[in-house]
Protein backbone atom coordinates (compact mmCIF):
# COMPACT_ATOMS: atom_id res chain seq x y z
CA UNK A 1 -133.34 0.92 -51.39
CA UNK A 2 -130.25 1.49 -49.09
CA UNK A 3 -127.26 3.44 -49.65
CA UNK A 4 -124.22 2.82 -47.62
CA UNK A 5 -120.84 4.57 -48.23
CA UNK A 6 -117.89 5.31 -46.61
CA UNK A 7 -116.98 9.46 -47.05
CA UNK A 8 -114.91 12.55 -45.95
CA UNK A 9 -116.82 15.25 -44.31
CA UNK A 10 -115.87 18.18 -46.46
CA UNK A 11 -116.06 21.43 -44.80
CA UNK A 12 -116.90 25.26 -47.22
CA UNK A 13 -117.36 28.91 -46.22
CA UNK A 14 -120.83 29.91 -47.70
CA UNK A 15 -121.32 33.88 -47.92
CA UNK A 16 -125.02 34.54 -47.42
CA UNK A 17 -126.81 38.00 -47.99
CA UNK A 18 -130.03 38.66 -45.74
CA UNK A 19 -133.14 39.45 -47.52
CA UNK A 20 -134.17 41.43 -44.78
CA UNK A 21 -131.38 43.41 -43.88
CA UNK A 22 -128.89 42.90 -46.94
CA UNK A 23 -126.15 41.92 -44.40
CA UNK A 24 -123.48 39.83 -46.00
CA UNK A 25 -122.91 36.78 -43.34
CA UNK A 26 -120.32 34.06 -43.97
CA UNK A 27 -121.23 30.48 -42.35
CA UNK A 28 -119.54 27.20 -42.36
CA UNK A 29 -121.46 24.31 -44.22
CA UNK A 30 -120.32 20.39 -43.91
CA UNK A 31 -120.97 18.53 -46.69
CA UNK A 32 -120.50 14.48 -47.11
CA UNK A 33 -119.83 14.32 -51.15
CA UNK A 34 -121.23 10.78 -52.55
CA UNK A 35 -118.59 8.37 -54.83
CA UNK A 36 -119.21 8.70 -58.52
CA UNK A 37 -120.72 5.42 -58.61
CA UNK A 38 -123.90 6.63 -56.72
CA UNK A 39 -124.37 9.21 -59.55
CA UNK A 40 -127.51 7.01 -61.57
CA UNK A 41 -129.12 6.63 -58.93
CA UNK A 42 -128.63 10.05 -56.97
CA UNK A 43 -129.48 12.15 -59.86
CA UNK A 44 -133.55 11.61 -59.92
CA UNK A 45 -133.35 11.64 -55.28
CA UNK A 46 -134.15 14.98 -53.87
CA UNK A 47 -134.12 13.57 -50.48
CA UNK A 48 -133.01 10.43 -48.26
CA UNK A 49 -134.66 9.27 -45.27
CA UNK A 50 -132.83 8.08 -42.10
CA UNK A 51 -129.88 8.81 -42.57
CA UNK A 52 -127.52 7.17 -40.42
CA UNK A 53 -123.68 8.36 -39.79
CA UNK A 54 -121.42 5.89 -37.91
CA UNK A 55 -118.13 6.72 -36.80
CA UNK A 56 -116.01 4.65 -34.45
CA UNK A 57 -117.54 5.59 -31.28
CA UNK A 58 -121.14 7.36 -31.91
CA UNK A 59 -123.86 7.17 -34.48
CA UNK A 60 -125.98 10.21 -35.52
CA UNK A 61 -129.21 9.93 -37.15
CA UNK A 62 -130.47 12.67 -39.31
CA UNK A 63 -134.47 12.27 -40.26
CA UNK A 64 -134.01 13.33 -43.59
CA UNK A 65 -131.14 15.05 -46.25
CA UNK A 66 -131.80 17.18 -49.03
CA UNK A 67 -129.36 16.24 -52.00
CA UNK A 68 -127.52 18.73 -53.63
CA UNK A 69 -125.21 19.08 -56.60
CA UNK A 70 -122.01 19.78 -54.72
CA UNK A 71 -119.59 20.16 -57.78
CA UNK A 72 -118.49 18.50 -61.11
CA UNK A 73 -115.67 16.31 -61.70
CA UNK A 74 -114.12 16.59 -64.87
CA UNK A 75 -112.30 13.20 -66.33
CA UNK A 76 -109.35 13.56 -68.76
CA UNK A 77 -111.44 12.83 -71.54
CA UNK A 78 -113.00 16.46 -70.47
CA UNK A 79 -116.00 14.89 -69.65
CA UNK A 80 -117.75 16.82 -66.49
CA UNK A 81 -119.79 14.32 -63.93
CA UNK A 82 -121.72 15.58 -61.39
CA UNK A 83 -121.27 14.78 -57.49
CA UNK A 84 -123.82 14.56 -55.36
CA UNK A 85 -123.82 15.62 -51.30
CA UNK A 86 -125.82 16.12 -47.97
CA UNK A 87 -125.27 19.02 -45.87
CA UNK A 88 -124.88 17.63 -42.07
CA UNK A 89 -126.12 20.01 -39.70
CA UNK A 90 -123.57 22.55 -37.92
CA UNK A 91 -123.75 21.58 -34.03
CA UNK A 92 -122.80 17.92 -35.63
CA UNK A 93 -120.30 19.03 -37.73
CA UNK A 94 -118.39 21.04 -35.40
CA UNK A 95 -118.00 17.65 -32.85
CA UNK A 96 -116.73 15.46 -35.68
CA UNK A 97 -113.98 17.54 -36.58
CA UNK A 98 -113.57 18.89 -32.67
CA UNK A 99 -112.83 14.72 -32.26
CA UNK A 100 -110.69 14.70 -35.12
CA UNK A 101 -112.66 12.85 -36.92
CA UNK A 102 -112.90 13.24 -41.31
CA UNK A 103 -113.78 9.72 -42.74
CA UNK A 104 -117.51 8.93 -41.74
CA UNK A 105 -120.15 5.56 -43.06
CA UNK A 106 -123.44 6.28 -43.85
CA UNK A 107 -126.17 4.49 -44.20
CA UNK A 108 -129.78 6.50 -46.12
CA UNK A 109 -132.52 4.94 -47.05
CA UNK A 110 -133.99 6.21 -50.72
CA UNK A 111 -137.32 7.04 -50.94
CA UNK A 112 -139.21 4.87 -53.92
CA UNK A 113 -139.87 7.50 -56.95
CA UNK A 114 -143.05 5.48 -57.31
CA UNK A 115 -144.63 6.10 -53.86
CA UNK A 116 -146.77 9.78 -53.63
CA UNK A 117 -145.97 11.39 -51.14
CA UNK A 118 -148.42 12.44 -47.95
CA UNK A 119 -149.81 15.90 -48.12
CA UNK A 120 -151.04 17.03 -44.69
């Protein structure tokens, strides 16, 4: 199945503590946060494949994304609903938003639950 959405590249400060030294580091993470509407079928996906981001004058291609929870959004019934977002790496991070650039497509294909995966 293919997923294709157009997204903001949301940027967070993540504080970190080393096992090995117990240093305290703070890095930048950017995150593309998936509409509500992907939520069904984002919940059960711990990864995509290919992913694909297009913006107006390069695409970058990403092998595969781990899924995370990013946050909840909470309706004004009070009812909380989950998003769902990829981290994209640093190095292509920092030259979107060098360019100026916030609203990105993507394009990810989703692995079939079905299919077992290959154990090498």
């Amino acid at each position: 199945m293919i997923l294709e959405d157009e997204m903001k590249i949301r940027m967070r400060k993540v504080k970190i503590k080393s096992k090995k030294t117990g240093e305290r580091k703070e890095y930048t993470m950017y995150f593309v946060v998936f509409s509500i509407e992907y939520n069904d079928i984002l919940k059960n996906v711990k990864e995509l494949h290919n992913v694909e981001i297009v913006t107006k004058d390069k695409r970058y291609f990403i092998k595969k994304a781990t899924v995370y929870k990013y946050s909840d959004y909470k309706r004004k019934d009070g009812e909380k609903i989950p998003l769902y977002a990829i981290v994209i790496p640093k190095k292509m991070g920092d030259e979107l938003m060098e360019k100026g650039i916030r609203k990105i497509r993507i394009i990810a294909e989703i692995p079939d639950q079905n299919e077992p995966t290959a154990v090498m």
